[in-house]
PDB file of N, CA and C in Angstrom:
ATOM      1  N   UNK A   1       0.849  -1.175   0.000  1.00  0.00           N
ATOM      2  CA  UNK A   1       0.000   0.000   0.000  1.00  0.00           C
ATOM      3  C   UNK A   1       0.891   1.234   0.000  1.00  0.00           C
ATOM      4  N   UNK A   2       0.417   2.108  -0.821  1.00  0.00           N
ATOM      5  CA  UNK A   2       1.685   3.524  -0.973  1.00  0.00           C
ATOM      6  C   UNK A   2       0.803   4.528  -0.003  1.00  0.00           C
ATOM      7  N   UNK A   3       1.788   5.397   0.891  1.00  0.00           N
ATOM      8  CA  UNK A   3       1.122   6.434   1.252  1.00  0.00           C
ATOM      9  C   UNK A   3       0.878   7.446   0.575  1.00  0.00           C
ATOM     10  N   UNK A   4       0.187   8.255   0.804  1.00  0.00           N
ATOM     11  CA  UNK A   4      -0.124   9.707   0.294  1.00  0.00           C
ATOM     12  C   UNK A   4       0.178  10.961   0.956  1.00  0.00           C
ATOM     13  N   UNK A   5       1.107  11.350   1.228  1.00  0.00           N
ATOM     14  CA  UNK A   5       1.399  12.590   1.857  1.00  0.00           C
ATOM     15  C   UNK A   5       0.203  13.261   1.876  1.00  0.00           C
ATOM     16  N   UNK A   6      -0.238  13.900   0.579  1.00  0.00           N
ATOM     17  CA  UNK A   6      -0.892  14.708   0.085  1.00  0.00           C
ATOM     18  C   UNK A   6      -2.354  14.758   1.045  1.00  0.00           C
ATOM     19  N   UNK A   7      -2.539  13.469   1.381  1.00  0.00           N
ATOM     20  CA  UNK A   7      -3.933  13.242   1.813  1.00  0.00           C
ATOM     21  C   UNK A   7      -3.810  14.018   3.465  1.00  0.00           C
ATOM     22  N   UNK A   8      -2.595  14.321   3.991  1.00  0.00           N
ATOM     23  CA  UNK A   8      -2.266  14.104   5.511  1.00  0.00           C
ATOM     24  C   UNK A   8      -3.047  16.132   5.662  1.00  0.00           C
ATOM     25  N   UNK A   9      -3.167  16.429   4.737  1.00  0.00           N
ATOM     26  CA  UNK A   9      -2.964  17.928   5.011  1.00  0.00           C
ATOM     27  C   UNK A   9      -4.891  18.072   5.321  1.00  0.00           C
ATOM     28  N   UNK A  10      -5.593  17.107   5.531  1.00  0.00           N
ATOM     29  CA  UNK A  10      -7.049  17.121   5.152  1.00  0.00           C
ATOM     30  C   UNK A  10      -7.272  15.884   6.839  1.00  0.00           C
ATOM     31  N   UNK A  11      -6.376  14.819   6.240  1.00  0.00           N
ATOM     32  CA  UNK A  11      -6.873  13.359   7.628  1.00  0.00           C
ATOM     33  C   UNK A  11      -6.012  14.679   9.729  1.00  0.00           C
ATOM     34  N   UNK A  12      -4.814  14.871   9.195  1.00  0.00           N
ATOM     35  CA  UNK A  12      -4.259  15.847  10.942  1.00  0.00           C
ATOM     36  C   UNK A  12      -5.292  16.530  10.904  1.00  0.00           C
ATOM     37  N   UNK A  13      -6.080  17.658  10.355  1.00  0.00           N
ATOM     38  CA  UNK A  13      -6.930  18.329  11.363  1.00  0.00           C
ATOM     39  C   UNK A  13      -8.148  17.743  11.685  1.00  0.00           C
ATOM     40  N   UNK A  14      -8.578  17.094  10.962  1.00  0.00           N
ATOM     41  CA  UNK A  14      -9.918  16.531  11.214  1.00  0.00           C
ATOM     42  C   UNK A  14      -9.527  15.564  12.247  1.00  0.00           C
ATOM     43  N   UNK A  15      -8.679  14.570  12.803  1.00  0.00           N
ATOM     44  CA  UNK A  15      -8.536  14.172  13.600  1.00  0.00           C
ATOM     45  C   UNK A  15      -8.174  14.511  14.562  1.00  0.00           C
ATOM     46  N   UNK A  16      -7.536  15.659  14.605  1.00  0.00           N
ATOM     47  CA  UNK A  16      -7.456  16.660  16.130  1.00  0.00           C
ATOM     48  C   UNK A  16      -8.854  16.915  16.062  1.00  0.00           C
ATOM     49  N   UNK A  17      -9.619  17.414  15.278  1.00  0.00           N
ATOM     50  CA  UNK A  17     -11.145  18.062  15.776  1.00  0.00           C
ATOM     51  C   UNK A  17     -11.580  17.046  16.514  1.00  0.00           C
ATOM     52  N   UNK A  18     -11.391  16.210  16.068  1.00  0.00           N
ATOM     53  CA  UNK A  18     -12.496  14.964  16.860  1.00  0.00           C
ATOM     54  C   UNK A  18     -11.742  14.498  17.877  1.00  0.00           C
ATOM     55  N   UNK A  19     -10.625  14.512  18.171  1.00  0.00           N
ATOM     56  CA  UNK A  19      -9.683  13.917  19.539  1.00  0.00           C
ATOM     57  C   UNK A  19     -10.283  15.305  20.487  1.00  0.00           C
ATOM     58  N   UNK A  20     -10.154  16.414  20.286  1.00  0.00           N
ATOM     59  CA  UNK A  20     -10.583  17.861  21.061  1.00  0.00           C
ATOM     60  C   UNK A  20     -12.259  17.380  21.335  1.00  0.00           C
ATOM     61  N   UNK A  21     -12.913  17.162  20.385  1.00  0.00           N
ATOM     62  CA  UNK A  21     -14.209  17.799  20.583  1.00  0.00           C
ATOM     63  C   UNK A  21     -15.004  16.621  21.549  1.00  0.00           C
ATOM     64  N   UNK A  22     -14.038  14.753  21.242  1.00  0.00           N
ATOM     65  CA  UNK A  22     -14.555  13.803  22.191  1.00  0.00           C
ATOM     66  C   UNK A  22     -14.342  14.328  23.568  1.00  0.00           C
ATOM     67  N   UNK A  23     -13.384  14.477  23.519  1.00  0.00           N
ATOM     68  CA  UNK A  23     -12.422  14.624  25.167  1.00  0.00           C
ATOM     69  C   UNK A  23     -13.609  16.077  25.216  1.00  0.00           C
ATOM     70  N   UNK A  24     -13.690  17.113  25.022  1.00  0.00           N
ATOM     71  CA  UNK A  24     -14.577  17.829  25.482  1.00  0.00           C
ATOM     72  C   UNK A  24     -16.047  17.029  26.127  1.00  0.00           C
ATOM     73  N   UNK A  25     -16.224  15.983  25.256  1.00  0.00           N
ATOM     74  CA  UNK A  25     -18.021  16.180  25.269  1.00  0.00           C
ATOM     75  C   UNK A  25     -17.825  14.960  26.338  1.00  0.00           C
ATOM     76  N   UNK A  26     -16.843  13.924  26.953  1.00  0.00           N
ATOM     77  CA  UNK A  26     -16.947  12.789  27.669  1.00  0.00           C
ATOM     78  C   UNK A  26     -16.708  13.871  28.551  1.00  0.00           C
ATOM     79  N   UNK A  27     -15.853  14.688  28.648  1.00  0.00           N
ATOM     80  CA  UNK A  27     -15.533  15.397  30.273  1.00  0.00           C
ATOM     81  C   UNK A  27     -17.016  16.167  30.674  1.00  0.00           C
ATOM     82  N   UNK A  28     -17.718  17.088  29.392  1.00  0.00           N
ATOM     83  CA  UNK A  28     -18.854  17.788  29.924  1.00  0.00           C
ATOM     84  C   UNK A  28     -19.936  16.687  30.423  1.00  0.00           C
ATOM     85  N   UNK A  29     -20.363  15.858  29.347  1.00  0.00           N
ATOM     86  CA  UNK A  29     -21.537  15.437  29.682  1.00  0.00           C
ATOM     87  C   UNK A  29     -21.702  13.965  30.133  1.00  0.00           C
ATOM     88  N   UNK A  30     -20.398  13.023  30.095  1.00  0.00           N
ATOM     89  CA  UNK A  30     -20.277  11.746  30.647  1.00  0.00           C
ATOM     90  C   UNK A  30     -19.348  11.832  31.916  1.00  0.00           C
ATOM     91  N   UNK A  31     -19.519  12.773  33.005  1.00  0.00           N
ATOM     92  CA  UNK A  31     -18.376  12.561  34.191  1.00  0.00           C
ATOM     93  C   UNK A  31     -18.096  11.128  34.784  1.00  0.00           C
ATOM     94  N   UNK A  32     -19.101  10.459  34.744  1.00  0.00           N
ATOM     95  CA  UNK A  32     -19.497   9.063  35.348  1.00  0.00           C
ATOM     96  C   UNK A  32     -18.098   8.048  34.694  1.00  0.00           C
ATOM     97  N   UNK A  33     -17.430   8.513  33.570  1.00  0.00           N
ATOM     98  CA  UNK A  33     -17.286   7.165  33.000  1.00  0.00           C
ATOM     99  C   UNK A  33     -15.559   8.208  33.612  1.00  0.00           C
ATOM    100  N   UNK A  34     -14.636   7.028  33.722  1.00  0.00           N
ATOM    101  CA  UNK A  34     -13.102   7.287  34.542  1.00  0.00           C
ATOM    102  C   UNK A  34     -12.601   7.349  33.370  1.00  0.00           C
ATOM    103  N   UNK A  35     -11.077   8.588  34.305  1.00  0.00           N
ATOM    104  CA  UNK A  35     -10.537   9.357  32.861  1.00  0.00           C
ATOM    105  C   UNK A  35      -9.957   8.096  31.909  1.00  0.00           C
ATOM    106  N   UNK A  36      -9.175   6.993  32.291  1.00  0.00           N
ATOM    107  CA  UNK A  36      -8.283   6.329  31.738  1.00  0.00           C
ATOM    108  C   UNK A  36      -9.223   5.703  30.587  1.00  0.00           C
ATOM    109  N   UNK A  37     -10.533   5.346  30.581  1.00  0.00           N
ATOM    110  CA  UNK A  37     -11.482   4.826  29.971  1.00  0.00           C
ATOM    111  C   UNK A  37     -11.411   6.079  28.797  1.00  0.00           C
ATOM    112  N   UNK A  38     -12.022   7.014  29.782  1.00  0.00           N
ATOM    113  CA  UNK A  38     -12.162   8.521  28.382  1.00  0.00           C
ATOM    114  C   UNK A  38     -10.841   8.688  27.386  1.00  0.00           C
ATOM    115  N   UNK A  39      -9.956   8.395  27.932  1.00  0.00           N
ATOM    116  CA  UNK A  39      -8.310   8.626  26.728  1.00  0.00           C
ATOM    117  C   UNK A  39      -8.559   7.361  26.011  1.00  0.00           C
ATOM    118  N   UNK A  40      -9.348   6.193  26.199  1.00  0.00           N
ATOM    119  CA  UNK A  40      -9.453   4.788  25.519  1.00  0.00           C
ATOM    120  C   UNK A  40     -10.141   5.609  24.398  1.00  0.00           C
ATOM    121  N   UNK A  41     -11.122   6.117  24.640  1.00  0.00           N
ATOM    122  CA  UNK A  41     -12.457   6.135  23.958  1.00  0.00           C
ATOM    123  C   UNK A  41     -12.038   7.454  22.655  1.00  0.00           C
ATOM    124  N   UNK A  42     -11.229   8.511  23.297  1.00  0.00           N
ATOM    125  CA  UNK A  42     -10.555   9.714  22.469  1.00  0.00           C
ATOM    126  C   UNK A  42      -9.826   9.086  21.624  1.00  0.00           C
ATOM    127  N   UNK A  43      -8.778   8.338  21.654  1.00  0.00           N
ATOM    128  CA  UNK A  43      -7.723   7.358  21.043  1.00  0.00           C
ATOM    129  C   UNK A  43      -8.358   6.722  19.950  1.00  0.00           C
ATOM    130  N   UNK A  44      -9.305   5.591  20.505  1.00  0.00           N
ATOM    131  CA  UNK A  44      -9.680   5.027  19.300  1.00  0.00           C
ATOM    132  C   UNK A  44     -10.815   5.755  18.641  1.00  0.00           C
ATOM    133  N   UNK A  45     -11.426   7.150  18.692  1.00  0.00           N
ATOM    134  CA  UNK A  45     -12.502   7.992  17.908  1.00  0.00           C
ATOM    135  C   UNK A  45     -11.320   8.455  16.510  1.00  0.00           C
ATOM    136  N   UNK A  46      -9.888   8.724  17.579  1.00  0.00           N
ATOM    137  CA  UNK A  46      -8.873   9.589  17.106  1.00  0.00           C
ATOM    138  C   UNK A  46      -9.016   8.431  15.068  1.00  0.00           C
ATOM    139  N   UNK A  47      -8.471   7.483  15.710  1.00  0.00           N
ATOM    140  CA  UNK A  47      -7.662   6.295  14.857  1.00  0.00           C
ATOM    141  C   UNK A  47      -9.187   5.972  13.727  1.00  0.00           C
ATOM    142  N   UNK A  48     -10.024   5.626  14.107  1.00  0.00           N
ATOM    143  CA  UNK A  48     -11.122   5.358  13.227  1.00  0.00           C
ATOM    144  C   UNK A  48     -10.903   6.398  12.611  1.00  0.00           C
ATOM    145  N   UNK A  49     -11.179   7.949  13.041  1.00  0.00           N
ATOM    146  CA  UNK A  49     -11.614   8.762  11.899  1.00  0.00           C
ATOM    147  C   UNK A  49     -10.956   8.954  11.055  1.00  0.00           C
ATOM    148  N   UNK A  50      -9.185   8.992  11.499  1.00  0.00           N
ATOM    149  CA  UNK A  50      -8.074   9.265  10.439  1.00  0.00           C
ATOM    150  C   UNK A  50      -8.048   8.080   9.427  1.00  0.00           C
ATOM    151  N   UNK A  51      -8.418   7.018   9.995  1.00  0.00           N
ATOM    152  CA  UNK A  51      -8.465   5.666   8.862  1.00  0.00           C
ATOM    153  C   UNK A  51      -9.201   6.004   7.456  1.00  0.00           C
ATOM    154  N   UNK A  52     -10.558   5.898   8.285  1.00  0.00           N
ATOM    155  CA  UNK A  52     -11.870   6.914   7.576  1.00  0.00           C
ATOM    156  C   UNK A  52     -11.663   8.111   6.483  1.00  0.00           C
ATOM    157  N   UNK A  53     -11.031   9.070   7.002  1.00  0.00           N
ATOM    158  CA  UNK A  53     -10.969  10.413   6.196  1.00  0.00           C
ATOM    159  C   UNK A  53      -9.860  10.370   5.041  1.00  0.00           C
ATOM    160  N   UNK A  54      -8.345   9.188   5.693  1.00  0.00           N
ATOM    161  CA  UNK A  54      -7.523   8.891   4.661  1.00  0.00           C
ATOM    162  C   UNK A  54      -7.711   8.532   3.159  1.00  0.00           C
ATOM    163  N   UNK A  55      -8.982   7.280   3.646  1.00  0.00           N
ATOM    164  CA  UNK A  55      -9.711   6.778   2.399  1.00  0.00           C
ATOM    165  C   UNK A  55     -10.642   7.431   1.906  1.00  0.00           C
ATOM    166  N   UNK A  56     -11.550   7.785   2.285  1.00  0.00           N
ATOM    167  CA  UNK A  56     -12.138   9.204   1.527  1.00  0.00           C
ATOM    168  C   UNK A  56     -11.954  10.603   0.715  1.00  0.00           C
ATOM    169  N   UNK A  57     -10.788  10.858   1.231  1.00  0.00           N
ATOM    170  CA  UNK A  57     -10.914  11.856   0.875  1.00  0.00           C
ATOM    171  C   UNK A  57      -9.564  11.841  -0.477  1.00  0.00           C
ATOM    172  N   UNK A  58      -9.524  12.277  -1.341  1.00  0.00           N
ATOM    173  CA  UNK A  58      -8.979  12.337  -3.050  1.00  0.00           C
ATOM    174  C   UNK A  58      -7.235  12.932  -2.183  1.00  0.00           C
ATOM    175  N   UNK A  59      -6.515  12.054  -3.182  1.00  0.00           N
ATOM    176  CA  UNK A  59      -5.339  12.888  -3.492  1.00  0.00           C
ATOM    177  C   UNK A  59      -5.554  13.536  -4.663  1.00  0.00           C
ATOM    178  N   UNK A  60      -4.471  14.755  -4.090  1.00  0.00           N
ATOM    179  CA  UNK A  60      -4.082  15.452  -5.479  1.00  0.00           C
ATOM    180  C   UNK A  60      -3.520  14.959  -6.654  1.00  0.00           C
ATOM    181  N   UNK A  61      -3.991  15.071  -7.776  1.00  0.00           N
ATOM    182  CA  UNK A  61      -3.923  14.238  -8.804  1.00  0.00           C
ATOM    183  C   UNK A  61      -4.321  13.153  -9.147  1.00  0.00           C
ATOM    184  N   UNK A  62      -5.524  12.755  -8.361  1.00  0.00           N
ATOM    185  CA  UNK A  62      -5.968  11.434  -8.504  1.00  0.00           C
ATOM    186  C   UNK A  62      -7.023  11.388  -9.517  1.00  0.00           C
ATOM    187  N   UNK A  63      -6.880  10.235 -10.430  1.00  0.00           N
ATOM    188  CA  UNK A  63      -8.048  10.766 -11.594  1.00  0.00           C
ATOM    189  C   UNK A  63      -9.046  10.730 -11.224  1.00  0.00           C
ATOM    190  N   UNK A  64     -10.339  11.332 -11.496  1.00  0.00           N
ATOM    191  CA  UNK A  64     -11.795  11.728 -11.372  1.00  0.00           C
ATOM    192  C   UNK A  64     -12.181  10.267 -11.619  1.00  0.00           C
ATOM    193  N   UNK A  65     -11.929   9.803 -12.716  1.00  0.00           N
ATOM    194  CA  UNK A  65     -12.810   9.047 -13.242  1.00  0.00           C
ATOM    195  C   UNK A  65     -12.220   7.539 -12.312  1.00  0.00           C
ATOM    196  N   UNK A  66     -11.376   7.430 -11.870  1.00  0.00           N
ATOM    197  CA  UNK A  66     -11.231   6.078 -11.071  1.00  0.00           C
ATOM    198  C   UNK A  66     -11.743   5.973  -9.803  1.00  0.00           C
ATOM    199  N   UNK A  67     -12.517   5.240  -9.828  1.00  0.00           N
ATOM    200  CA  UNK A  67     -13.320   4.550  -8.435  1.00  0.00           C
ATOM    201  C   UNK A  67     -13.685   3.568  -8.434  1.00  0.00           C
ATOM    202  N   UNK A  68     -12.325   2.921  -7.790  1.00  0.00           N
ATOM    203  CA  UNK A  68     -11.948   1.645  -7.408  1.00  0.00           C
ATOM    204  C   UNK A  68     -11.959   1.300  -6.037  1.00  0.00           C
ATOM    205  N   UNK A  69     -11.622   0.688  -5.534  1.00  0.00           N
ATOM    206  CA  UNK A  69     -12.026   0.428  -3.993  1.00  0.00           C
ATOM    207  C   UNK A  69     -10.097   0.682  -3.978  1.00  0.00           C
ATOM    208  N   UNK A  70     -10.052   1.007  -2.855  1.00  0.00           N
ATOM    209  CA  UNK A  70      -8.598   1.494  -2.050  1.00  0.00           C
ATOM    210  C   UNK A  70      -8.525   1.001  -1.150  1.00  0.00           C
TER     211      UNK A  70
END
């Protein structure tokens, strides 16, 4: 599998948004559940989404017309 640099400038922020915005919303509105659990739960939101957004989202220069599974 080749990486894509290109793709990283789109998958880092969107995965900080969502590492920030979990850890916000388990600390506001789930106090009940213990921190070490909440960094489980930030971690793997973190890792899904960057997986997620890697494959979704187009490199530069990638042809239009290919849509193939990746």
């Amino acid at each position: 599998m080749k990486f894509h640099k290109g793709r990283l400038k789109f998958v880092l922020p969107i995965s900080l948004g969502v590492a920030i915005a979990s850890y916000i919303m388990l600390a506001n509105k789930f106090q009940e559940v213990a921190s070490r659990d909440r960094i489980f739960i930030v971690i793997g939101a973190t890792i899904l989404t960057a997986v997620i957004a890697y494959f979704l989202f187009p490199q530069e220069g990638d042809n239009p017309n290919d849509r193939g599974p990746y």
